[in-house]
N, C-alpha and C. Protein backbone atom coordinates (compact mmCIF):
# COMPACT_ATOMS: atom_id res chain seq x y z
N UNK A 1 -3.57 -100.40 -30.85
CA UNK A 1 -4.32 -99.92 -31.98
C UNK A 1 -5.26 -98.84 -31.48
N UNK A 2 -4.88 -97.68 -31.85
CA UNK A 2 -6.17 -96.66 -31.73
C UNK A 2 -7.70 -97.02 -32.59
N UNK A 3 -8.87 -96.77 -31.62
CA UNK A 3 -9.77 -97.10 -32.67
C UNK A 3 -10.71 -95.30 -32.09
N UNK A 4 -11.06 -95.01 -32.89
CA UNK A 4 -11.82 -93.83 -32.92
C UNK A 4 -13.57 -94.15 -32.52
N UNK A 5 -13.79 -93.55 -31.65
CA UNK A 5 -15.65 -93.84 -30.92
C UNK A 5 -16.06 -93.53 -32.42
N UNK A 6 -17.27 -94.53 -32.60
CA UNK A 6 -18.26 -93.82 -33.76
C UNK A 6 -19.89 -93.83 -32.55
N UNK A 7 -20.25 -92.94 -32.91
CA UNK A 7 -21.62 -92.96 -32.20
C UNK A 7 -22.68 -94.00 -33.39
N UNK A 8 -23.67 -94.11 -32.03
CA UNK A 8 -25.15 -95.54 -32.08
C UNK A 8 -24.06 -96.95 -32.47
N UNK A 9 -22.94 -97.16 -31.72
CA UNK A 9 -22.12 -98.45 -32.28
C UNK A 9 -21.70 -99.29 -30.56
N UNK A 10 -22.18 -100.09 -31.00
CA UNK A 10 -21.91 -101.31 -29.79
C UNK A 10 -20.90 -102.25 -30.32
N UNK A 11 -19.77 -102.74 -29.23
CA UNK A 11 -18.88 -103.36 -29.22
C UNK A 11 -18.76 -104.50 -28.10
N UNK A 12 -18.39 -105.38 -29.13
CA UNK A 12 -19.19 -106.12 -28.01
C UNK A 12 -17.13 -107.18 -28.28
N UNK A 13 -16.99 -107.52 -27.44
CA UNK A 13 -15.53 -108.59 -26.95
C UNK A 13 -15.54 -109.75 -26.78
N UNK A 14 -14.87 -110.61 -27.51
CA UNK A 14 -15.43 -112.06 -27.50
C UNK A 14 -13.98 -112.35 -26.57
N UNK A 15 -14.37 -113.15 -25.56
CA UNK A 15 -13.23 -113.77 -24.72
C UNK A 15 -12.36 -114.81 -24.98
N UNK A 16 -11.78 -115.74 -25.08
CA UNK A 16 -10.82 -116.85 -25.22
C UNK A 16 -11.54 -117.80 -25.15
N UNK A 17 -12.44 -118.19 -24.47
CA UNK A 17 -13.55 -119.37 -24.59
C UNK A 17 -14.35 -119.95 -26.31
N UNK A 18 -14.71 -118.53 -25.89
CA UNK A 18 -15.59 -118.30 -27.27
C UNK A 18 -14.58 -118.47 -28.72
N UNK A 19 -13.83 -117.81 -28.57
CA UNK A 19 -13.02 -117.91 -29.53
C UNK A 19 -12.25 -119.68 -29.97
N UNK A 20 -12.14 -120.18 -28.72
CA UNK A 20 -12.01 -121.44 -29.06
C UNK A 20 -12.76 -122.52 -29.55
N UNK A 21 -14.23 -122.33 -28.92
CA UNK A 21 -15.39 -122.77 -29.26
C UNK A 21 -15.52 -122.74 -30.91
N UNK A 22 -15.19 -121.35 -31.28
CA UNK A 22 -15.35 -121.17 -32.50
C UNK A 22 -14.53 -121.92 -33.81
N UNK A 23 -13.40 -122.14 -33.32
CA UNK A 23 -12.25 -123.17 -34.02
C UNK A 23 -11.91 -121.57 -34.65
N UNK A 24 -11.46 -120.52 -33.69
CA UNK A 24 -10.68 -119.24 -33.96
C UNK A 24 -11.93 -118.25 -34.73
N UNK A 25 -12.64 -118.86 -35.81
CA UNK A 25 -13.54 -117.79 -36.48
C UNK A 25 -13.78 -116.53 -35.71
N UNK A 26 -14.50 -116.67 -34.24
CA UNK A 26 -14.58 -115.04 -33.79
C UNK A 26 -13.61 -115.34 -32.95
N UNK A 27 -12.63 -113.80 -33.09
CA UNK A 27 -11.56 -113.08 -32.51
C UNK A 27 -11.91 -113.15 -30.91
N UNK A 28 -10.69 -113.39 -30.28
CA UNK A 28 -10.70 -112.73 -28.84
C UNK A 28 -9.82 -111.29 -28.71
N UNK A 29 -9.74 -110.76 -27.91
CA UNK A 29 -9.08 -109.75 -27.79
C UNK A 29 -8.84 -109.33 -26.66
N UNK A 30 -7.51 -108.35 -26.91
CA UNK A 30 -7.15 -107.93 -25.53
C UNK A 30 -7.55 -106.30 -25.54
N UNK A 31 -8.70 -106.01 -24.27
CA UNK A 31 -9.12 -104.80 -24.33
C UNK A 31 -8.36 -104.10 -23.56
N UNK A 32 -7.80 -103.13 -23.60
CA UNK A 32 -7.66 -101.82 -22.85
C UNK A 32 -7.75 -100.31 -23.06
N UNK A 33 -8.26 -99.45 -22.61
CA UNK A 33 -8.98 -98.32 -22.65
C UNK A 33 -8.07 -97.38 -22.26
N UNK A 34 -7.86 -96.67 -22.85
CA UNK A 34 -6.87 -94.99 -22.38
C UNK A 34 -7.90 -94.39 -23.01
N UNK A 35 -8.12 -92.86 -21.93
CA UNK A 35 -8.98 -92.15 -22.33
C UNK A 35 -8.17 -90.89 -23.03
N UNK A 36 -8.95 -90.42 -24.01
CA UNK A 36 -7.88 -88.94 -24.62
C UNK A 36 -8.83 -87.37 -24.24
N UNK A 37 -7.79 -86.83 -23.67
CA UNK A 37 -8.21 -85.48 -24.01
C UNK A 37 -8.57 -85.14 -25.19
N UNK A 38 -9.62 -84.02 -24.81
CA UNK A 38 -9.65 -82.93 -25.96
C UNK A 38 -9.81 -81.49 -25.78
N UNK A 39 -9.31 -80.62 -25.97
CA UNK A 39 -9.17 -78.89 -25.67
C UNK A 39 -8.62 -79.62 -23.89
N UNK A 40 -7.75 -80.19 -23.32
CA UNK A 40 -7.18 -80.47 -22.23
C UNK A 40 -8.32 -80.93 -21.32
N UNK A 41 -9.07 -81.59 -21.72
CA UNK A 41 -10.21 -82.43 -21.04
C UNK A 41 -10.65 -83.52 -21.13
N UNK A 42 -10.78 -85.01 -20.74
CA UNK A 42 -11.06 -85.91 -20.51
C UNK A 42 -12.04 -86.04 -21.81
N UNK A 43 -12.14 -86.60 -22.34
CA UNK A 43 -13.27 -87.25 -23.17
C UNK A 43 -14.08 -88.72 -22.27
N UNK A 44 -15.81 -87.88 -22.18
CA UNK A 44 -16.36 -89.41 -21.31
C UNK A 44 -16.24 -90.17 -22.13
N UNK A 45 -16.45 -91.60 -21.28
CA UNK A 45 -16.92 -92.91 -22.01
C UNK A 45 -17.71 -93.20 -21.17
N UNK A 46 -18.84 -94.36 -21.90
CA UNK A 46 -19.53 -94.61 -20.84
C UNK A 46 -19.44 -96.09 -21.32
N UNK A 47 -19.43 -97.17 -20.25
CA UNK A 47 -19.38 -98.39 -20.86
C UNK A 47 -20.19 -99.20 -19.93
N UNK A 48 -21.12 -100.13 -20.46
CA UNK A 48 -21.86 -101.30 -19.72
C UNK A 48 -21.11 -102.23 -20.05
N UNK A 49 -20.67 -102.87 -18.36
CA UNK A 49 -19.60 -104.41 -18.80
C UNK A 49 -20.93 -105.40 -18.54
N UNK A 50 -21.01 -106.81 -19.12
CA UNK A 50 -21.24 -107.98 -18.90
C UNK A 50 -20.55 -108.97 -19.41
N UNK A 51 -20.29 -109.84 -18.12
CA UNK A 51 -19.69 -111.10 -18.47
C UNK A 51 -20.99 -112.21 -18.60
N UNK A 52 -20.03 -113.13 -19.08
CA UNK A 52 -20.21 -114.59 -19.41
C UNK A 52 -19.49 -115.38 -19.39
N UNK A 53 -19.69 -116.46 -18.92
CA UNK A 53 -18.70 -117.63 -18.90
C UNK A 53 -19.23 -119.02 -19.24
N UNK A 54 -19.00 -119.58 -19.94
CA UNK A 54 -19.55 -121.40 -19.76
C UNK A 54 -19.29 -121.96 -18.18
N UNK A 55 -19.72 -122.86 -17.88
CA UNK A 55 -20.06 -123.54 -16.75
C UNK A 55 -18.96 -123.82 -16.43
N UNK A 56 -18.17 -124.13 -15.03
CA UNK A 56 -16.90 -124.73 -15.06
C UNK A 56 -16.80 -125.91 -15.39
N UNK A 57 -17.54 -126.79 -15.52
CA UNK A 57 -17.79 -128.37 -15.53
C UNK A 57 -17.97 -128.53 -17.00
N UNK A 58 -18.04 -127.45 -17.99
CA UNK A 58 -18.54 -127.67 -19.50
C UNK A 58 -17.27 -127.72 -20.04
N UNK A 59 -17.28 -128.81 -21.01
CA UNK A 59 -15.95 -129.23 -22.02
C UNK A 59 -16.12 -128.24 -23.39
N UNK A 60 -15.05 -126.90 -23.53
CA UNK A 60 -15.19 -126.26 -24.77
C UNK A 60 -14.69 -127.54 -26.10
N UNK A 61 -15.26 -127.24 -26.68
CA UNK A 61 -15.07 -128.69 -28.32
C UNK A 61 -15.84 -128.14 -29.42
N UNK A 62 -14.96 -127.50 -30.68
CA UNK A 62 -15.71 -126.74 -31.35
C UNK A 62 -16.42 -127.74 -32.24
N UNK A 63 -17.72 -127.50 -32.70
CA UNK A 63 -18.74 -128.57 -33.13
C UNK A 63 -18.46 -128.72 -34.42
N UNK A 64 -18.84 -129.74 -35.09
CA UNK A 64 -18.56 -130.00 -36.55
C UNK A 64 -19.29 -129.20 -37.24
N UNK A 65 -20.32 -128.57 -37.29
CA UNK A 65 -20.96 -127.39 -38.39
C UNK A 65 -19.88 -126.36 -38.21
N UNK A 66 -19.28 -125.66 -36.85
CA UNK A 66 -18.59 -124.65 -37.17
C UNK A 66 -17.13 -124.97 -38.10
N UNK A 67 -16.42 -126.01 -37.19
CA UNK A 67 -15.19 -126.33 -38.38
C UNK A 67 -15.29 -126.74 -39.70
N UNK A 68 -16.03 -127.42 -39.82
CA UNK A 68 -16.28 -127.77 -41.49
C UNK A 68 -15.64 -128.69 -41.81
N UNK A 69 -16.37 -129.12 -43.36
CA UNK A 69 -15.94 -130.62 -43.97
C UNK A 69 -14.15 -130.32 -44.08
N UNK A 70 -13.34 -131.46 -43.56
CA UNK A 70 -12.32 -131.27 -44.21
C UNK A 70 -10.86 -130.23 -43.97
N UNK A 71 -11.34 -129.63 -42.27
CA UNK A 71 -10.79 -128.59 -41.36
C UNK A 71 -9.96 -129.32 -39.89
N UNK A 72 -9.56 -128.42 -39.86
CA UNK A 72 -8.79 -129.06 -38.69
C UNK A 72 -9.27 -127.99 -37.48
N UNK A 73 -9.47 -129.17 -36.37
CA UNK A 73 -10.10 -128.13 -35.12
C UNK A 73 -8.60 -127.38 -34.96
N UNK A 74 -8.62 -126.40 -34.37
CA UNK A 74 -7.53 -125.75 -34.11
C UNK A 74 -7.11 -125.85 -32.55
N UNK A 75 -8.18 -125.99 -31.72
CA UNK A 75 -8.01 -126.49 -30.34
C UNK A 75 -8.58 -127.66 -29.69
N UNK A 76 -7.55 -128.27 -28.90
CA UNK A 76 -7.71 -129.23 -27.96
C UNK A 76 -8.96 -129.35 -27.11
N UNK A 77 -10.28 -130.29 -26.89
CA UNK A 77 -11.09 -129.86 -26.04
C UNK A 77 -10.42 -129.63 -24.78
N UNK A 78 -11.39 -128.61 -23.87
CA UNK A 78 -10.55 -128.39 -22.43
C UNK A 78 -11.73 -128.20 -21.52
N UNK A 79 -11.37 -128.23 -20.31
CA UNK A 79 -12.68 -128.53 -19.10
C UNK A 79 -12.60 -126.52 -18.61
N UNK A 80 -13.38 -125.53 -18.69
CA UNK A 80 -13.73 -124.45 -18.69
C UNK A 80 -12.83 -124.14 -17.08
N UNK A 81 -13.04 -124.89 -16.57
CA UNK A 81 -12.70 -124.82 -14.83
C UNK A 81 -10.78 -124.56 -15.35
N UNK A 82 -10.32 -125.96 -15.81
CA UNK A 82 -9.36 -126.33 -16.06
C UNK A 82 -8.51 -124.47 -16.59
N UNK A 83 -9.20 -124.09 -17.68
CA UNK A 83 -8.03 -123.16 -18.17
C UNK A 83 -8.42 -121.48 -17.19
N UNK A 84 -9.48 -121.90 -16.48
CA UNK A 84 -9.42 -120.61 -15.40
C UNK A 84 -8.67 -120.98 -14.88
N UNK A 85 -8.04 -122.05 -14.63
CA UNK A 85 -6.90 -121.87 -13.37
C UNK A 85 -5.64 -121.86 -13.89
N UNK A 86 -5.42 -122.23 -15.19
CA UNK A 86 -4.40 -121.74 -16.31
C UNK A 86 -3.95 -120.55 -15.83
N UNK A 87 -5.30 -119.71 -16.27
CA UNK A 87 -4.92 -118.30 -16.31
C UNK A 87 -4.57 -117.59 -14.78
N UNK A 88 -5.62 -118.27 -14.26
CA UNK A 88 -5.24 -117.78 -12.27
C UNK A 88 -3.70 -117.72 -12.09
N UNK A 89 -3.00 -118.97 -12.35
CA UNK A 89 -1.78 -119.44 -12.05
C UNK A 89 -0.94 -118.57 -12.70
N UNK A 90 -1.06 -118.76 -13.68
CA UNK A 90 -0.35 -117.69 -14.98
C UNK A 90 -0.09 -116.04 -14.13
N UNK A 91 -0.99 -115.57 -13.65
CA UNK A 91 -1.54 -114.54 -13.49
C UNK A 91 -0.98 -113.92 -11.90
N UNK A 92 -0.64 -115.18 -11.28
CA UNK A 92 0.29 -114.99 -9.99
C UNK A 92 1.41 -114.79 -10.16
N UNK A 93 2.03 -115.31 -11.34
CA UNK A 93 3.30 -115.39 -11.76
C UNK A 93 3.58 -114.35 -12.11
N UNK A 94 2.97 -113.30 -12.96
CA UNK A 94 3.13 -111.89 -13.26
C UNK A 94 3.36 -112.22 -14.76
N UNK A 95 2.63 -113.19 -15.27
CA UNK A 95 2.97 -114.14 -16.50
C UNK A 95 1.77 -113.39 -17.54
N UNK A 96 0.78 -112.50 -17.28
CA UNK A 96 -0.17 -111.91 -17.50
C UNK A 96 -0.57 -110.61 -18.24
N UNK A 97 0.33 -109.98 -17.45
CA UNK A 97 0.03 -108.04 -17.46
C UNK A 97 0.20 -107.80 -18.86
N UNK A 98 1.28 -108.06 -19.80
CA UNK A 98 1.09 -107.91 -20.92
C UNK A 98 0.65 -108.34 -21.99
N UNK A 99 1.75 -109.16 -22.53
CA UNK A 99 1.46 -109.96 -23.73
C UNK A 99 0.61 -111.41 -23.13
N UNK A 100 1.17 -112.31 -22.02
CA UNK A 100 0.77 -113.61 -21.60
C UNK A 100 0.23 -114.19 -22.45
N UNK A 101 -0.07 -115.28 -21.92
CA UNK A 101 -0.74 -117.18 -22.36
C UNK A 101 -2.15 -116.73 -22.52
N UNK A 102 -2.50 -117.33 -23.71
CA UNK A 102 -4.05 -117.74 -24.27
C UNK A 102 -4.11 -118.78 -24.08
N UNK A 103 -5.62 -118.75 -24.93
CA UNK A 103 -5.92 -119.81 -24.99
C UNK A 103 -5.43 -121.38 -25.90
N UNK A 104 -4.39 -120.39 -26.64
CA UNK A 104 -3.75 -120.85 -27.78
C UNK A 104 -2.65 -121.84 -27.16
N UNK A 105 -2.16 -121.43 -25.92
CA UNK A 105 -0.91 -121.93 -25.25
C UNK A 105 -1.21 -122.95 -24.23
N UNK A 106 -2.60 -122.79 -23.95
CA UNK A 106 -3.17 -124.03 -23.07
C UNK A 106 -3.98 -125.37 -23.34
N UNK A 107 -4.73 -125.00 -25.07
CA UNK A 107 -5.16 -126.09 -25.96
C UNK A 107 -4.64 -125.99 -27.28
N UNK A 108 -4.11 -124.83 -27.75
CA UNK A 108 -3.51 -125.17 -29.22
C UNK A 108 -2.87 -126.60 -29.56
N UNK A 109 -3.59 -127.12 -31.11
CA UNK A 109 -3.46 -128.52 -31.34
C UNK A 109 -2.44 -128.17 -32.38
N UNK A 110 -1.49 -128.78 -32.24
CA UNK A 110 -0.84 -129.24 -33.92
C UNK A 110 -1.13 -130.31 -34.77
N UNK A 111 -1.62 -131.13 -34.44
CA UNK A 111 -2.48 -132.20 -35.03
C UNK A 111 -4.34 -132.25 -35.33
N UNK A 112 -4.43 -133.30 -36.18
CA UNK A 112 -6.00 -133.49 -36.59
C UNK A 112 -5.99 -133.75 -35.05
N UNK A 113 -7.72 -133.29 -34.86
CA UNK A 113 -8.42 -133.38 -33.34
C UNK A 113 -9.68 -134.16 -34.12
């Protein structure tokens, strides 16, 4: 998806954690950046990264105010440590570079949770 810079606009990327936490409400996404010319010249970007992560030892379990009366969690709780190494593993395999495994493929529930 092309998205066009708007200036004074912060973007901010919610990771696979979060997104599970959320019972899906905020999006994760997969970022990647190609820069475009213009008149045959680079267009800057300038970007401040920060991460975040929950604790490895913290169980993601989306809370009952976010899912709501009468909802179905959409994910399995999981131990934070546990699906980094999902992805580590995944990621040796060459199981990664493109499309790969979410978070969807390591706790997605088909049943009430």
């Amino acid at each position: 998806m092309n998205i066009n810079p708007c200036e004074d606009t912060l973007v901010v990327n919610i990771g696979d954690m979060l997104h599970a936490w959320s019972n899906g409400q905020l999006r994760s996404s997969e970022h990647r950046v190609v820069l475009k010319r213009y008149n045959n010249n680079i267009v800057n970007r300038f970007s401040l990264a920060f991460f975040w992560s929950f604790e490895d030892d913290k169980i993601i379990f989306s809370p009952n105010e976010i899912v709501g009366d009468g909802n179905l969690r959409i994910y399995r709780p999981f131990v934070c440590a546990d699906y980094v190494k999902f992805r580590n593993l995944n990621r040796e395999k060459g199981k990664f570079e493109k499309v790969g495994f979410t978070v969807k493929d390591f706790a997605g529930a088909s049943g009430h949770i």
